[in-house]
N, C-alpha and C. Protein backbone atom coordinates (compact mmCIF):
# COMPACT_ATOMS: atom_id res chain seq x y z
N UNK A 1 -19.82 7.75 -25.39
CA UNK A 1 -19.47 8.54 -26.56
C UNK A 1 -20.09 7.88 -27.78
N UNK A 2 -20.29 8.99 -28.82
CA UNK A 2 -21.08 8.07 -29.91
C UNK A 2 -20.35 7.96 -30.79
N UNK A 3 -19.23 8.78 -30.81
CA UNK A 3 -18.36 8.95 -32.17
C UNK A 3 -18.23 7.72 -32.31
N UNK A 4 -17.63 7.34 -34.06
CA UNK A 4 -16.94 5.98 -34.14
C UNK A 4 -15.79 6.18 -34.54
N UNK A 5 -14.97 7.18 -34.44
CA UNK A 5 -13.53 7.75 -34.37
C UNK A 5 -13.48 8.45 -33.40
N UNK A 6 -12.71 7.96 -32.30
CA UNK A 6 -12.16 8.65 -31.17
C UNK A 6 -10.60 8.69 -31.65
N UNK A 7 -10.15 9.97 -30.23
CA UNK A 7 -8.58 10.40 -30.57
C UNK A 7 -8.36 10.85 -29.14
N UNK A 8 -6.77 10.67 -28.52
CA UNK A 8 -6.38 10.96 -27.41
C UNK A 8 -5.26 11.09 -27.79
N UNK A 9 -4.46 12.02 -27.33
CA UNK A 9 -3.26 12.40 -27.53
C UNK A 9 -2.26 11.62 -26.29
N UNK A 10 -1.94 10.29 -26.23
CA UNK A 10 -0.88 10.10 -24.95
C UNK A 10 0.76 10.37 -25.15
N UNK A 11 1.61 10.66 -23.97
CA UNK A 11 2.53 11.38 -23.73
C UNK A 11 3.22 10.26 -23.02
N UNK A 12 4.85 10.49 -22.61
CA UNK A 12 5.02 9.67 -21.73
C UNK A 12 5.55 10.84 -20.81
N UNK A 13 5.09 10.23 -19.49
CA UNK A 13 5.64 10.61 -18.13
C UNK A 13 6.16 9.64 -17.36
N UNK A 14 7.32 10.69 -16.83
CA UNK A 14 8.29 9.19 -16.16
C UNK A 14 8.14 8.16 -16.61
N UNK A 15 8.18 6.90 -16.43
CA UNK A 15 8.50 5.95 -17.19
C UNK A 15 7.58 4.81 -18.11
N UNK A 16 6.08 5.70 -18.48
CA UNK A 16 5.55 5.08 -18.85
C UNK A 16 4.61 6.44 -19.87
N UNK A 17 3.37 5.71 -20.60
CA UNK A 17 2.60 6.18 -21.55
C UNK A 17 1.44 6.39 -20.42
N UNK A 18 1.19 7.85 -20.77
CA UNK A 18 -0.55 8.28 -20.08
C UNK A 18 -0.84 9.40 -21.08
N UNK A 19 -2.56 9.69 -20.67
CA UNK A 19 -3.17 10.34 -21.55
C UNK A 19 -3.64 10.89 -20.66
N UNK A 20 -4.35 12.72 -20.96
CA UNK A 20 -5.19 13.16 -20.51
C UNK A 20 -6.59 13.20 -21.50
N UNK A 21 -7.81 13.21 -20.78
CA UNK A 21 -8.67 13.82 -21.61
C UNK A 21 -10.19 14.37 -20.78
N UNK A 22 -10.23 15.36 -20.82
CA UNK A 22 -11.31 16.36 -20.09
C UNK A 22 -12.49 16.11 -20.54
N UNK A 23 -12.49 15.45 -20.90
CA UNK A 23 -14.33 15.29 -21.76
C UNK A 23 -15.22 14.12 -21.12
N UNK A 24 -13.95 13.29 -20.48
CA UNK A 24 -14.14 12.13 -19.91
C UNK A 24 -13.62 11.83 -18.32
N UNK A 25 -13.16 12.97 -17.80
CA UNK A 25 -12.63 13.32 -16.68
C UNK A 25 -11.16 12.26 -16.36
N UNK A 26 -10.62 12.21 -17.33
CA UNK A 26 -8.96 11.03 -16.81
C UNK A 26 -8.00 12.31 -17.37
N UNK A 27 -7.05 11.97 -16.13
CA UNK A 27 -5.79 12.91 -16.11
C UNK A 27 -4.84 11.57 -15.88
N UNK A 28 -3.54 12.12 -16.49
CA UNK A 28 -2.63 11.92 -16.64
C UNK A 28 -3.10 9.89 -15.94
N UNK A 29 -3.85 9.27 -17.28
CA UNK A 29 -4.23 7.85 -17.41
C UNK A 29 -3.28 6.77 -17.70
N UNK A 30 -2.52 6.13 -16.73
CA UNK A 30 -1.34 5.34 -17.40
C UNK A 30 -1.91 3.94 -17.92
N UNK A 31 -1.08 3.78 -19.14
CA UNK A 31 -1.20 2.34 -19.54
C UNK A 31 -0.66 1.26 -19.02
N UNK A 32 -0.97 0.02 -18.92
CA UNK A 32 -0.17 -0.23 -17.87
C UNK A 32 -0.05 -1.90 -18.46
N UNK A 33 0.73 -2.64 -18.11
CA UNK A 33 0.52 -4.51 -18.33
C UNK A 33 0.32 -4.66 -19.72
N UNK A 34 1.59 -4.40 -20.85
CA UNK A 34 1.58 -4.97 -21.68
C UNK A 34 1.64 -3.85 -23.00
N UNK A 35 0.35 -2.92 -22.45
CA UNK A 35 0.17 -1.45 -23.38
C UNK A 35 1.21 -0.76 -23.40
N UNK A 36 2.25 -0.65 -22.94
CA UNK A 36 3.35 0.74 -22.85
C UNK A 36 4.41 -0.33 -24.51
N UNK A 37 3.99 -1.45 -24.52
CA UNK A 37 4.96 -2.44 -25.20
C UNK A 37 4.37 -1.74 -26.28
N UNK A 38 2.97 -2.01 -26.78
CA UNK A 38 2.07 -1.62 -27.71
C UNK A 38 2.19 -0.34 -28.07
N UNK A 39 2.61 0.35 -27.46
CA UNK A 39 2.37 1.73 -28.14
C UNK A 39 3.96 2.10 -28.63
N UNK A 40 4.80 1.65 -27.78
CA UNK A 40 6.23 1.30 -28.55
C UNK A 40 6.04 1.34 -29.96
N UNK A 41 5.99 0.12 -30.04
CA UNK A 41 5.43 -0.59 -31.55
C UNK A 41 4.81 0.54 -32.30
N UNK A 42 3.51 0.92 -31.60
CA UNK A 42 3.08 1.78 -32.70
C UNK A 42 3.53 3.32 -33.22
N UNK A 43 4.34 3.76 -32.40
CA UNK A 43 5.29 4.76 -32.45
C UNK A 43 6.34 4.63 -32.93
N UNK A 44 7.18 3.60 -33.13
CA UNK A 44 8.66 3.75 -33.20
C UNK A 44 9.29 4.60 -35.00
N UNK A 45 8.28 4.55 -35.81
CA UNK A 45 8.51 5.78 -36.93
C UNK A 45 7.97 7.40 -36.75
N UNK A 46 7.50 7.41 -35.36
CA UNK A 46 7.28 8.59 -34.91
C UNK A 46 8.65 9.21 -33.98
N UNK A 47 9.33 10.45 -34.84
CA UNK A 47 10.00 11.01 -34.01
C UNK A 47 9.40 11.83 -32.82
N UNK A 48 10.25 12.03 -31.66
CA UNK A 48 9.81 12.74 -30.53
C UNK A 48 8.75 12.21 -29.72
N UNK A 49 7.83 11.07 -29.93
CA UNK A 49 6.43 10.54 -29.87
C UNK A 49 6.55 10.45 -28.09
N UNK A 50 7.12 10.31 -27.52
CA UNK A 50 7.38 10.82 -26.25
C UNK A 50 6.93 12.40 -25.71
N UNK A 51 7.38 12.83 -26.44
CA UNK A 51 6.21 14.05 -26.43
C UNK A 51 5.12 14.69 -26.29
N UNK A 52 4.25 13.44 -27.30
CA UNK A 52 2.89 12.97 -27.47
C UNK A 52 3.05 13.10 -29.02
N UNK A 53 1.45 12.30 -29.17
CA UNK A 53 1.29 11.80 -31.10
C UNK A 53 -0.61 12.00 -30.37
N UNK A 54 -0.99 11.86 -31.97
CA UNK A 54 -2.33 11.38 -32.03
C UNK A 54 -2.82 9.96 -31.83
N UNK A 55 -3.54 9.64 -30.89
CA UNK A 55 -4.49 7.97 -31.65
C UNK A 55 -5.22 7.97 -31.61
N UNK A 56 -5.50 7.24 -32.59
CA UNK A 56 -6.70 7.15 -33.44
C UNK A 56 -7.33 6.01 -33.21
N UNK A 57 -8.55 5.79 -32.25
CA UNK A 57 -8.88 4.08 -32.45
C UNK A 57 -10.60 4.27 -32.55
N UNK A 58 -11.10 2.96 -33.23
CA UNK A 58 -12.50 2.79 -33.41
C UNK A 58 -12.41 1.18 -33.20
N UNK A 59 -13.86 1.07 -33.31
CA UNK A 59 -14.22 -0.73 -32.44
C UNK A 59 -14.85 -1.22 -34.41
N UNK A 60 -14.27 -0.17 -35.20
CA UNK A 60 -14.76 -0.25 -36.66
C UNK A 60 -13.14 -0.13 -37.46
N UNK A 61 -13.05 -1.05 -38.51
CA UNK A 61 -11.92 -0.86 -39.01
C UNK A 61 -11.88 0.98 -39.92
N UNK A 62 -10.49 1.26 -40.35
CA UNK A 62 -10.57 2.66 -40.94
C UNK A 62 -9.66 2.69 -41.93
N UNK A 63 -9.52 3.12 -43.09
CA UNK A 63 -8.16 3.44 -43.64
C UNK A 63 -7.07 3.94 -43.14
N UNK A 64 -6.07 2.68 -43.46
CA UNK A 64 -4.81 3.35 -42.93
C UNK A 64 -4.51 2.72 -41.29
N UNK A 65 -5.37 2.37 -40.63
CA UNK A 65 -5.57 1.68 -39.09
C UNK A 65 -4.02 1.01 -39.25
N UNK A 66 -3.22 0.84 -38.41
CA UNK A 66 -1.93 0.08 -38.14
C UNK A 66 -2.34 -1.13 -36.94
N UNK A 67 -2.96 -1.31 -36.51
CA UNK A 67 -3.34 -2.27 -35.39
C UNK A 67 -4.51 -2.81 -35.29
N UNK A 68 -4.68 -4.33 -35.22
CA UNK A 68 -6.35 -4.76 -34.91
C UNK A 68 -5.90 -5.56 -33.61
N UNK A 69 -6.72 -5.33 -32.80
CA UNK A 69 -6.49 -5.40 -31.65
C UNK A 69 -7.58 -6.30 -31.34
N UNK A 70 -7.70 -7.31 -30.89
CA UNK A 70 -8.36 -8.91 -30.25
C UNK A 70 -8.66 -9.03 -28.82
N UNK A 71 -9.88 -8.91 -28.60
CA UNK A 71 -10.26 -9.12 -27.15
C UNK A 71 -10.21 -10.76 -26.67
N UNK A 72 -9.72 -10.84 -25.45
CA UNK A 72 -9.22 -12.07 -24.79
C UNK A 72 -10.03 -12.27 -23.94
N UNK A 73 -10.12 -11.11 -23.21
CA UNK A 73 -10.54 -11.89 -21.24
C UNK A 73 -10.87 -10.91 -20.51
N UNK A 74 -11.68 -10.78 -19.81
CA UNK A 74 -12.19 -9.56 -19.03
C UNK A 74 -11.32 -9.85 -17.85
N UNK A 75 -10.87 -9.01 -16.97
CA UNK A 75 -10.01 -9.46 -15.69
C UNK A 75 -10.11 -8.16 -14.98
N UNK A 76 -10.26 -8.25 -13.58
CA UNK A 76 -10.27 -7.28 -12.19
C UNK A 76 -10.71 -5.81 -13.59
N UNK A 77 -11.98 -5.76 -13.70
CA UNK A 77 -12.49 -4.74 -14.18
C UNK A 77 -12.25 -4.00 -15.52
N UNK A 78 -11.12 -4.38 -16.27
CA UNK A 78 -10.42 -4.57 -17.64
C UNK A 78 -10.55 -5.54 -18.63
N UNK A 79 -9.92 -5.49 -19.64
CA UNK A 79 -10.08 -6.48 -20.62
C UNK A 79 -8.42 -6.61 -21.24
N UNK A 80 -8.10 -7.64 -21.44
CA UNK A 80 -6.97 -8.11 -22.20
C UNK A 80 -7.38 -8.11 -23.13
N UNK A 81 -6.23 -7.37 -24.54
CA UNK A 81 -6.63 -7.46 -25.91
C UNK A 81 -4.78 -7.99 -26.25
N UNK A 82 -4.91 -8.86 -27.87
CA UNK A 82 -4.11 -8.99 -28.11
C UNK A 82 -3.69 -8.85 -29.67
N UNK A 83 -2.76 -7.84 -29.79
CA UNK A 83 -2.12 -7.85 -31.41
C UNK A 83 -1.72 -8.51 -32.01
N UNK A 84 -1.99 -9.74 -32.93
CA UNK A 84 -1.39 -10.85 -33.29
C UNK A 84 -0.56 -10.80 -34.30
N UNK A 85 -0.20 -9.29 -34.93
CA UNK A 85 0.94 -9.60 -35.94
C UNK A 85 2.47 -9.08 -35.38
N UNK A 86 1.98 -8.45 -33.83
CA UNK A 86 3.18 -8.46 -33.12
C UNK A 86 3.51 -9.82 -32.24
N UNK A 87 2.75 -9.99 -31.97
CA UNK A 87 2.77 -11.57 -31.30
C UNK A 87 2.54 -10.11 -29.33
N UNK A 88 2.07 -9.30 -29.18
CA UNK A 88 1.48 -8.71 -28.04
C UNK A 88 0.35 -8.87 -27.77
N UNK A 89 0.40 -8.77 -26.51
CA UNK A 89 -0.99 -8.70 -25.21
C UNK A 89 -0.71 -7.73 -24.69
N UNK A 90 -1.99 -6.56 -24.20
CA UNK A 90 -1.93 -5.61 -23.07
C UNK A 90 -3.63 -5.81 -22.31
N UNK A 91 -3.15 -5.22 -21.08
CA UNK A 91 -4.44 -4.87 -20.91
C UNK A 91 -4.81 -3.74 -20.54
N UNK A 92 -6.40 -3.49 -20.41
CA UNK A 92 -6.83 -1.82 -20.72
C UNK A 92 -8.08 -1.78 -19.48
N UNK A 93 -7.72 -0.82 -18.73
CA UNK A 93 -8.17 -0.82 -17.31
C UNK A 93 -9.85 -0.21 -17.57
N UNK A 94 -10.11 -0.56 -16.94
CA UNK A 94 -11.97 -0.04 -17.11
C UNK A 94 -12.55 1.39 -17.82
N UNK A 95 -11.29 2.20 -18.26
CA UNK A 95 -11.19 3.51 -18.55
C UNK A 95 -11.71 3.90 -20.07
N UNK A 96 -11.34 2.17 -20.26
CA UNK A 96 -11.79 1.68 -21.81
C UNK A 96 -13.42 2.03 -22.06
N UNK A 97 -14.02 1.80 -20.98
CA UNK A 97 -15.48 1.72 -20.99
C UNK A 97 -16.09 3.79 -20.74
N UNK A 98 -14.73 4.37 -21.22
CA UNK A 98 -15.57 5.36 -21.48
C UNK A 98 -15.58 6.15 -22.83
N UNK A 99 -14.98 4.71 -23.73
CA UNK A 99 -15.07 5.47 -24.95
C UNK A 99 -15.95 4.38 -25.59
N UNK A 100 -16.18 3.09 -25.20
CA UNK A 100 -17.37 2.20 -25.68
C UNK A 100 -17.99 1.57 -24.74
N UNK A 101 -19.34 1.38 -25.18
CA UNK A 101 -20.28 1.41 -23.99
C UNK A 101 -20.03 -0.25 -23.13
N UNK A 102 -19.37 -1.09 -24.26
CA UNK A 102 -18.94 -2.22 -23.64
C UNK A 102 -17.76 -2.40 -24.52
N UNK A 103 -16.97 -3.69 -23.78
CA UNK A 103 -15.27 -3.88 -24.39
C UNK A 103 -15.62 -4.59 -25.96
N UNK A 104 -15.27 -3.65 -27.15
CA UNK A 104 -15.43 -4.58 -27.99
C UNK A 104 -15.10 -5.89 -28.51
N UNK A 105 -15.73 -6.37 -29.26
CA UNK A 105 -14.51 -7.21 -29.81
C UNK A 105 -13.41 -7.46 -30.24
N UNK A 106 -12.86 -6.37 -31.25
CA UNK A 106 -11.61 -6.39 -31.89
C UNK A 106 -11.96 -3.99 -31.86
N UNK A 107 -10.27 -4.00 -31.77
CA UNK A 107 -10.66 -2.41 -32.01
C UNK A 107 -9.10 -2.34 -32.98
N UNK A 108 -9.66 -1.15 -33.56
CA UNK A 108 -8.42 -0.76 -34.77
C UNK A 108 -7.97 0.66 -34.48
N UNK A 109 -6.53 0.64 -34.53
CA UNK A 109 -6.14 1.96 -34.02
C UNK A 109 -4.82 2.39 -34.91
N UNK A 110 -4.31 3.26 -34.65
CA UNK A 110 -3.32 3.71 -35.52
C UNK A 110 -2.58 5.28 -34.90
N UNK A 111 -1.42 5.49 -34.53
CA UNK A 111 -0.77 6.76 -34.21
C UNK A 111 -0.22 7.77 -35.39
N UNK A 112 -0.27 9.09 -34.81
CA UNK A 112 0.19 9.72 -35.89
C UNK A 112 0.86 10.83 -35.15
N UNK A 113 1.73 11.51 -36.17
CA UNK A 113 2.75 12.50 -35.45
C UNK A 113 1.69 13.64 -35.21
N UNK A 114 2.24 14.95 -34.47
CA UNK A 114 1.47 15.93 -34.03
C UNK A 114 1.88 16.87 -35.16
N UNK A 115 1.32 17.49 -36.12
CA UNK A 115 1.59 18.50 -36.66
C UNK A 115 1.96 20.02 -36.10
């Protein structure tokens, strides 16, 4: 993808956070090891956000971004990133690599309610 603002709408099902998105062929994509904590966090002034919300992330900072996110460690085909003003780690399964052509360095993201 070339954009440098991407957006996925994730939802939770049963007991965790997934996303669909058709452009990139992932259905119902769970987050998994650390990320379901992270998106907590970045939701919790979002009512209903269980529902689904917008996010918003780029490997470029943006106005308004709520999260900078720190790459750690590549592992079994993923990368560990970590939020350091939550004191969180997640990691992000190879799925990552279809919105940048490699794991960036730091990525900035931010949720928003669904209008």
């Amino acid at each position: 993808m070339s954009n440098a603002m991407m957006v996925i709408y994730p939802y939770r099902q049963q007991y965790t956070w997934v996303f669909d998105d058709e452009r990139v062929g992932l259905v119902r994509e769970p987050f998994v090891q650390g990320v379901p904590e992270m998106i907590n966090a970045l939701v919790a002034d979002i009512p209903n956000a269980a529902q689904g919300f917008r996010l918003l992330f780029s490997a470029n900072p943006f106005p308004g971004y709520q999260a900078e996110m720190l790459w750690l460690k590549a592992e079994y085909g993923g990368n560990w990133y970590r939020w350091e003003s939550k004191n969180l780690e997640g990691w992000l399964c190879p799925a990552l690599l279809k919105y940048f052509p490699e794991a960036p360095p730091k990525f900035y993201c931010k949720a928003e309610k669904l209008q």
